[in-house]
C-alpha atoms as a PDB file:
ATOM      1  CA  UNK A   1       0.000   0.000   0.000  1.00  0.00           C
ATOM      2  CA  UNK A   2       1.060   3.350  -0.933  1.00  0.00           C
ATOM      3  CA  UNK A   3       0.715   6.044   1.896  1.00  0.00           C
ATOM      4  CA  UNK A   4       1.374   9.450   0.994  1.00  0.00           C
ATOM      5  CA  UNK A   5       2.152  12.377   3.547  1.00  0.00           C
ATOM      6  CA  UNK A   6       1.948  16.055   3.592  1.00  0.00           C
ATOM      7  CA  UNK A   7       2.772  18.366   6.342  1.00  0.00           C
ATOM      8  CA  UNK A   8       2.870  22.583   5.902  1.00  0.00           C
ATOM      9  CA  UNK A   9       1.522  23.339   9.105  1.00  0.00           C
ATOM     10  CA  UNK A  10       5.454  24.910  10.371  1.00  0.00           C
ATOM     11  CA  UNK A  11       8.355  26.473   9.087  1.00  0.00           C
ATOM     12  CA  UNK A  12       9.442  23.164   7.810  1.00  0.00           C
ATOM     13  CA  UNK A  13       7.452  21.285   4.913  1.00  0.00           C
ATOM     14  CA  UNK A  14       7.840  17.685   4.429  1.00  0.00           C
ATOM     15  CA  UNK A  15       7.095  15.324   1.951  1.00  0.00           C
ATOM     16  CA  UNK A  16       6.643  11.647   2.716  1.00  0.00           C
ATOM     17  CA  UNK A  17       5.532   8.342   0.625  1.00  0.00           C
ATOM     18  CA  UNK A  18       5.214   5.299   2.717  1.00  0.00           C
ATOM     19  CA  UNK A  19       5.487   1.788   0.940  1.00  0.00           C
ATOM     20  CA  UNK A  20       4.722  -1.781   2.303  1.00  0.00           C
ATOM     21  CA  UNK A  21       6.284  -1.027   5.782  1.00  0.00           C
ATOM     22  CA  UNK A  22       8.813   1.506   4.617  1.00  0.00           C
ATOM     23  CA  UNK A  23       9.593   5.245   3.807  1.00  0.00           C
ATOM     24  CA  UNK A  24      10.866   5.184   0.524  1.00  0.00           C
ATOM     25  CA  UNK A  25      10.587   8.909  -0.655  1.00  0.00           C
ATOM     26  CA  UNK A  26      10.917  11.509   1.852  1.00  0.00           C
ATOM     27  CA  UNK A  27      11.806  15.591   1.258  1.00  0.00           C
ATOM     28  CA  UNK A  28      11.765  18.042   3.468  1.00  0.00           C
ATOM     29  CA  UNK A  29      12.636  21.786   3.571  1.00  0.00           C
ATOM     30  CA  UNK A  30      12.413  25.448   4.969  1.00  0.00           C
ATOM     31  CA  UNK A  31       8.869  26.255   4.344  1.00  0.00           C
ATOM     32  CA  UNK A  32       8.874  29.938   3.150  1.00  0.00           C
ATOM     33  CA  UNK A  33       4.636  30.523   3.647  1.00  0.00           C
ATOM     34  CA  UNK A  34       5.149  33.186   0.720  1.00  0.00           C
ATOM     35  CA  UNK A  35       6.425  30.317  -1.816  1.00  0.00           C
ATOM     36  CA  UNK A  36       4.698  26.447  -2.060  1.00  0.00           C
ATOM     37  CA  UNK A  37       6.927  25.987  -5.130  1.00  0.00           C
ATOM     38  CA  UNK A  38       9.386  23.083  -3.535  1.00  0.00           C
ATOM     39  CA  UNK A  39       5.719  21.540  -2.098  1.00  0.00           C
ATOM     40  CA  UNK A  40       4.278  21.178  -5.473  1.00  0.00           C
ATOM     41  CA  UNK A  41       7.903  20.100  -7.387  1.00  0.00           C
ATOM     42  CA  UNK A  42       8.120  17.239  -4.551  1.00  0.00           C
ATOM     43  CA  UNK A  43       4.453  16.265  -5.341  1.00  0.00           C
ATOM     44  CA  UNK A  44       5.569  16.066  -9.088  1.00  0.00           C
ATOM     45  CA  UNK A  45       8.936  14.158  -7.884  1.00  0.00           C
ATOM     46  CA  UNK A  46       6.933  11.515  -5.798  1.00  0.00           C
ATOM     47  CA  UNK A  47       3.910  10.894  -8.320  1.00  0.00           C
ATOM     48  CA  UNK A  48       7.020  10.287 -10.961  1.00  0.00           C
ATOM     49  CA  UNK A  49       8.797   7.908  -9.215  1.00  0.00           C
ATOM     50  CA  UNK A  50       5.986   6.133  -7.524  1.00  0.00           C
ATOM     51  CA  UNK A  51       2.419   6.755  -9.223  1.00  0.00           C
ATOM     52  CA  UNK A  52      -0.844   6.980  -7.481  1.00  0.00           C
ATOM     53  CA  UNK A  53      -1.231   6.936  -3.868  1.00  0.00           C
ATOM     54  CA  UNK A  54      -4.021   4.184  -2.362  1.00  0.00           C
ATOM     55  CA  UNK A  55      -3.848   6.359   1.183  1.00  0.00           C
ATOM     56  CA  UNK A  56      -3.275  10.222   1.493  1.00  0.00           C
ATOM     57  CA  UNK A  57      -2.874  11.515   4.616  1.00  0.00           C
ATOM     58  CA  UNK A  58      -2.126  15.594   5.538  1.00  0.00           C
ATOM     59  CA  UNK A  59      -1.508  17.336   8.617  1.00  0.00           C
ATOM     60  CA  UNK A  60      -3.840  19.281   9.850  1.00  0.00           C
ATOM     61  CA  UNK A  61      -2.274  21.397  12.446  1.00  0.00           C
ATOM     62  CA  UNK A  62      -2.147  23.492  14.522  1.00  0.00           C
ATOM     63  CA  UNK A  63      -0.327  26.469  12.858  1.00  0.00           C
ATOM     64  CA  UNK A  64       0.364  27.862   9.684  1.00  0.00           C
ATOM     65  CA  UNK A  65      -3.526  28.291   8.376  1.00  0.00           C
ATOM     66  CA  UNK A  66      -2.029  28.916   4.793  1.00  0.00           C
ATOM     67  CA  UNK A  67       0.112  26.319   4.711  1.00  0.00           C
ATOM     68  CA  UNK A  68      -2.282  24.024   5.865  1.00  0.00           C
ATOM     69  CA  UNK A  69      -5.024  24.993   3.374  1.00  0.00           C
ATOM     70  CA  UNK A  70      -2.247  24.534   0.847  1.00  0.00           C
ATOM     71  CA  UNK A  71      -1.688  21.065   1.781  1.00  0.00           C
ATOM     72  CA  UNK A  72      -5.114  19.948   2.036  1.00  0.00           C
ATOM     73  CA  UNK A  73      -6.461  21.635  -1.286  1.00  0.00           C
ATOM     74  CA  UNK A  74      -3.461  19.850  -3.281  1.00  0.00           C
ATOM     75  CA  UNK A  75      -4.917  16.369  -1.681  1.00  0.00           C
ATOM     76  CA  UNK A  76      -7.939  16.836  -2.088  1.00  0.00           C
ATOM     77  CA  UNK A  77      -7.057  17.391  -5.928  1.00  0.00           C
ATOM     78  CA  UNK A  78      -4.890  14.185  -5.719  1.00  0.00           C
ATOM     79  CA  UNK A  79      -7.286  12.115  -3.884  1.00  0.00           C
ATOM     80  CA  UNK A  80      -9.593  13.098  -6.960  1.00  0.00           C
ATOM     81  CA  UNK A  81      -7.445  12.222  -9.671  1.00  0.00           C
ATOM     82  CA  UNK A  82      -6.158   9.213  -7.873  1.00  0.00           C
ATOM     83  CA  UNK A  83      -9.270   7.489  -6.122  1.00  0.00           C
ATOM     84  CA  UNK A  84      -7.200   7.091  -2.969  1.00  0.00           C
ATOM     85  CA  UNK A  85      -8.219   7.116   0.511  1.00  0.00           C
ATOM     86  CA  UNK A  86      -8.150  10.890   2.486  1.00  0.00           C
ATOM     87  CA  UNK A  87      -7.703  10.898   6.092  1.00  0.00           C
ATOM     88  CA  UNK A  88      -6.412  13.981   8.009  1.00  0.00           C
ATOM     89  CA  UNK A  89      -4.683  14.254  11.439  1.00  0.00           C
ATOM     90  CA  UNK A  90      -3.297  16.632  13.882  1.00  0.00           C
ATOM     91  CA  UNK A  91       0.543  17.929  12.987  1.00  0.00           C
ATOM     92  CA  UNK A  92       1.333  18.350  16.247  1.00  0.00           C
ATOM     93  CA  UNK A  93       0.926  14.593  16.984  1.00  0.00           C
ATOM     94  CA  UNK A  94       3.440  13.738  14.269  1.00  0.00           C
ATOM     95  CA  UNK A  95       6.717  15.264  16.044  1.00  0.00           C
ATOM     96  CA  UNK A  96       9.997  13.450  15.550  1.00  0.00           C
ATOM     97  CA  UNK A  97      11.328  12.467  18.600  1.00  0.00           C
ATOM     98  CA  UNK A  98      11.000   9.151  21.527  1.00  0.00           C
ATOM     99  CA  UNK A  99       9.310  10.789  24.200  1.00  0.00           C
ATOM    100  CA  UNK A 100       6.165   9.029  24.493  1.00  0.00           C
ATOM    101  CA  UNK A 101       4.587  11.896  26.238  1.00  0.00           C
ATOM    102  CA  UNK A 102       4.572  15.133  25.231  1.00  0.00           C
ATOM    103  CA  UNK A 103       3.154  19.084  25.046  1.00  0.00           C
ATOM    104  CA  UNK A 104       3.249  21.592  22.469  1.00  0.00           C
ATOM    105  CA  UNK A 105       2.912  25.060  22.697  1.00  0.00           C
ATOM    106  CA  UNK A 106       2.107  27.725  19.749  1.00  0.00           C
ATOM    107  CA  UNK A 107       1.560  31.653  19.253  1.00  0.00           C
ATOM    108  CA  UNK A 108      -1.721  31.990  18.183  1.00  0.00           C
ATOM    109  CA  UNK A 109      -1.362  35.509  17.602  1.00  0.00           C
ATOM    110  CA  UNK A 110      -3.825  38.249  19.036  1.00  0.00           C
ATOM    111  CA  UNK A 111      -1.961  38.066  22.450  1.00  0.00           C
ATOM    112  CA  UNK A 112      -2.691  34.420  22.990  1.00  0.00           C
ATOM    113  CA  UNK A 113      -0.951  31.214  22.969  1.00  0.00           C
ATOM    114  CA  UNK A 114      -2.285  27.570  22.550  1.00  0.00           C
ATOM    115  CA  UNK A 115      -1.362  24.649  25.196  1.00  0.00           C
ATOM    116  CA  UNK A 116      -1.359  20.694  23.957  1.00  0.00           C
ATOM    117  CA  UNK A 117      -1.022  17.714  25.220  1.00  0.00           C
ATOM    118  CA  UNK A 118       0.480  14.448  22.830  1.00  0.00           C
ATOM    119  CA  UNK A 119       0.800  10.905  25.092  1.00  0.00           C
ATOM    120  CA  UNK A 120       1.284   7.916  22.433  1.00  0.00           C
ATOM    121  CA  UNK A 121       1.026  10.504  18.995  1.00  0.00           C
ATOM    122  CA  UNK A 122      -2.287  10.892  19.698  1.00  0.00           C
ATOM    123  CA  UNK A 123      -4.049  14.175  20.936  1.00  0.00           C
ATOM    124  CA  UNK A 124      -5.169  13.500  24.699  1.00  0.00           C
ATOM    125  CA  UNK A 125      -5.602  17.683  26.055  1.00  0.00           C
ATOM    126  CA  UNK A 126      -6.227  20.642  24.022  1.00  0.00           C
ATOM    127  CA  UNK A 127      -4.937  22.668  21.851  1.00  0.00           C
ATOM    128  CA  UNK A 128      -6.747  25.329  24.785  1.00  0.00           C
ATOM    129  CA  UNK A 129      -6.285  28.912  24.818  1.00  0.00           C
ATOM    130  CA  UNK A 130      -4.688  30.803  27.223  1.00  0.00           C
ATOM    131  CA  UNK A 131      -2.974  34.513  27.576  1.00  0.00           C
ATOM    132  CA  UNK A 132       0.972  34.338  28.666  1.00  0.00           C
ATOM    133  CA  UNK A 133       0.188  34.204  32.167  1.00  0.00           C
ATOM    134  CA  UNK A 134      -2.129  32.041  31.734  1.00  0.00           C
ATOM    135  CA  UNK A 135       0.274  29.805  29.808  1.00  0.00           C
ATOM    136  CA  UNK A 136       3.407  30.759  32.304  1.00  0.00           C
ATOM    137  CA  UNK A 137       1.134  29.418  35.297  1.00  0.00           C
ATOM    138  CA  UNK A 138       0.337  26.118  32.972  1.00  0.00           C
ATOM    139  CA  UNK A 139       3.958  25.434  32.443  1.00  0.00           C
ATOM    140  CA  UNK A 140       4.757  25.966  36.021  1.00  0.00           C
ATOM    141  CA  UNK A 141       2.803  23.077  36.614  1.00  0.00           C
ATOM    142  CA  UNK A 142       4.191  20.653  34.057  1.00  0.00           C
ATOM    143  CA  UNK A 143       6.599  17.698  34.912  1.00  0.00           C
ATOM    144  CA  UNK A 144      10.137  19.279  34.749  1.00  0.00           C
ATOM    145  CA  UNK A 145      11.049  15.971  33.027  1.00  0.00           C
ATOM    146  CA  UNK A 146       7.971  16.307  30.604  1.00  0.00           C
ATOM    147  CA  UNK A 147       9.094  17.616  27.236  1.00  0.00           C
ATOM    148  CA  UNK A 148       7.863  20.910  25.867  1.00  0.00           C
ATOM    149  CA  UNK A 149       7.879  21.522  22.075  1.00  0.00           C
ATOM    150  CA  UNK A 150       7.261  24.317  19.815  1.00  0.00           C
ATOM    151  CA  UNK A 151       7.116  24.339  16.036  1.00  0.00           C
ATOM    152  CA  UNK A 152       8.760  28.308  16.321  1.00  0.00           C
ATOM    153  CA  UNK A 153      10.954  30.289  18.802  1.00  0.00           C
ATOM    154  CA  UNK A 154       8.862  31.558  21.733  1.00  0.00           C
ATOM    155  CA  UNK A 155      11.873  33.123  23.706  1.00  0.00           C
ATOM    156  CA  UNK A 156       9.349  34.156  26.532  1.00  0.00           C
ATOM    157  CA  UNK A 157       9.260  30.014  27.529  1.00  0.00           C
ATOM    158  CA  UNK A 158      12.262  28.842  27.682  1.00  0.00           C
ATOM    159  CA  UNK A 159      11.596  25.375  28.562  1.00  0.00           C
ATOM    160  CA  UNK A 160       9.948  25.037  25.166  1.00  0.00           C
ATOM    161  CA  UNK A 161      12.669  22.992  22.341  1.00  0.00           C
ATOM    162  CA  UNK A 162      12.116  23.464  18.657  1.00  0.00           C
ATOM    163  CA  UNK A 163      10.921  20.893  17.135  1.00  0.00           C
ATOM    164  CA  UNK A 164       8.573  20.355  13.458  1.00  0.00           C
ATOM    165  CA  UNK A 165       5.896  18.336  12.809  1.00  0.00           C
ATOM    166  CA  UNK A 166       6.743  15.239  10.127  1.00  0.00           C
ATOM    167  CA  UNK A 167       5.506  13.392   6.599  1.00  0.00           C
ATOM    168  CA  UNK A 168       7.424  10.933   7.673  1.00  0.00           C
ATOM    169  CA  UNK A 169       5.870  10.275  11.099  1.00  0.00           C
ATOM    170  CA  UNK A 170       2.376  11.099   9.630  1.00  0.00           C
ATOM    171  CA  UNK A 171       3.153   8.585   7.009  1.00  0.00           C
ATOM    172  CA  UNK A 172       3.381   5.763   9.548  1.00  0.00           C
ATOM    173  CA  UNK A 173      -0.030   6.520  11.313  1.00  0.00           C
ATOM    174  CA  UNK A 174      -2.062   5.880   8.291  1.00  0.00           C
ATOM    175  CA  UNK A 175      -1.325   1.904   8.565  1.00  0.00           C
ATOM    176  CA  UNK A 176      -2.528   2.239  12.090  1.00  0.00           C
ATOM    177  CA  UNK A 177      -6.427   0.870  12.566  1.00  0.00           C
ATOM    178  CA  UNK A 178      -6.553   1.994  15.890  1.00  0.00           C
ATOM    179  CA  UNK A 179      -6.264   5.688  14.990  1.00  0.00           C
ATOM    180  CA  UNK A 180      -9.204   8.008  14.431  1.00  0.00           C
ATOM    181  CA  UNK A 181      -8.444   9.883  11.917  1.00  0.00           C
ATOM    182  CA  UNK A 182     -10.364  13.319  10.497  1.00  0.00           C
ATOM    183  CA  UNK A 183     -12.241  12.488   7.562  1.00  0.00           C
ATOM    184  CA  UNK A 184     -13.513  14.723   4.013  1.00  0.00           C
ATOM    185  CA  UNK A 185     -14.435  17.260   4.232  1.00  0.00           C
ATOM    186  CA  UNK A 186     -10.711  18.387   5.767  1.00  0.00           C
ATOM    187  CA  UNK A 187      -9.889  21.293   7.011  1.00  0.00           C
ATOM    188  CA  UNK A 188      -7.292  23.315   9.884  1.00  0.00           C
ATOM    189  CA  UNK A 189      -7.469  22.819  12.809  1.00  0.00           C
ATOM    190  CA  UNK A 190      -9.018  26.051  14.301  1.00  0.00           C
ATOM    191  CA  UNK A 191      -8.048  27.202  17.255  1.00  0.00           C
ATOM    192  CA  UNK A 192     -10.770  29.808  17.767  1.00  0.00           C
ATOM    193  CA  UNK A 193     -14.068  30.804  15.461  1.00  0.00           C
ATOM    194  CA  UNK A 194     -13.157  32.035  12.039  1.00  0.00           C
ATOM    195  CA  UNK A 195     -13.168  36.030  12.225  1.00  0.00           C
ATOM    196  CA  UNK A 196     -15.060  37.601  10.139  1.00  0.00           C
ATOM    197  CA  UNK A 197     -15.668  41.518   8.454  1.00  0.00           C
ATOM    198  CA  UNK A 198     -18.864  42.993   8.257  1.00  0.00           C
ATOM    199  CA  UNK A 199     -18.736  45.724   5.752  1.00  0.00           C
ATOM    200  CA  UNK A 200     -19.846  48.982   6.380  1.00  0.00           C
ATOM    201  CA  UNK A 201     -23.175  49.963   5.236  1.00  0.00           C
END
């Protein structure tokens, strides 16, 4: 079965096609949110090499909305062209590293940050809202031995490590039954209610 994986949620984009048990194509970059031009050359790379996906799985976030859009919209026009199977799932869950327990915190602009909790990849508290204090007093609280990722600098918490979500790692959840997994329509995860302008009459 061919599983293919797409991640834009961060400042790193990756790339991912998973193959009877193995990665076998795998790209990732600096994500510039102003250019999807190495996104869509990988896409043509992997569908080159490798030829329809039967799975295609894409990271849903939290973070960059535009990236994320990006990445769903392109497989959403592959799953069409290709028949395959679309599943989404949160980015956050798919962080490289071994801790089998984990948070993740995340500017979510406006003065507010987001607070989430990861235990076995899968989301178990959150992403909640909270102000810097808020988020301060949170932390405070936390394990000391309990890692604490973020997918950009946040220089205010400095128990928080760097650290992007991966293809790769979303790759691997898609053979997993147990999972629940988002399914079509897709879309970002939001972390509060789309804003919207009223014109002036």
């Amino acid at each position: 079965m061919k599983i293919l994986a797409l991640e834009l949620s961060s400042a790193r984009g990756s790339v991912a096609l998973f193959n009877d048990g193995n990665v076998v194509f795998f790209r990732d970059w600096r994500n510039d949110r102003k250019n999807s031009g190495p996104f869509f050359e990988y896409l043509v790379e992997v569908q080159k090499q490798f030829g329809k996906p039967d799975t295609i799985i894409v990271g849903l976030g939290p973070g960059s909305y535009g990236g994320t859009r990006i990445a769903i919209s392109a497989a959403i026009g592959l799953q069409a062209a290709s028949r395959a199977r679309l599943i989404g799932f949160p980015s956050i869950c798919a962080i490289e590293c071994d801790a089998p327990e984990y948070c993740v915190i995340g500017d979510a602009r406006r003065q507010t940050f987001f607070f989430a909790r990861v235990r076995g990849n899968d989301l178990v508290a959150g992403p909640d809202l909270m102000s810097e204090a808020e988020l301060r007093e949170k932390l405070d609280k936390v394990d000391r031995k309990m890692s604490i990722f973020a997918t950009e600098k946040l220089s205010q918490f400095e128990r928080a490590d760097i650290r992007y979500p991966s293809a790769k790692v979303l790759a691997k959840f898609a053979t997993d039954s147990k999972r629940e997994f988002a399914q079509p329509p897709l879309e970002p995860m939001y972390l509060r209610e789309p804003h919207i302008t009223i014109p002036k009459k």
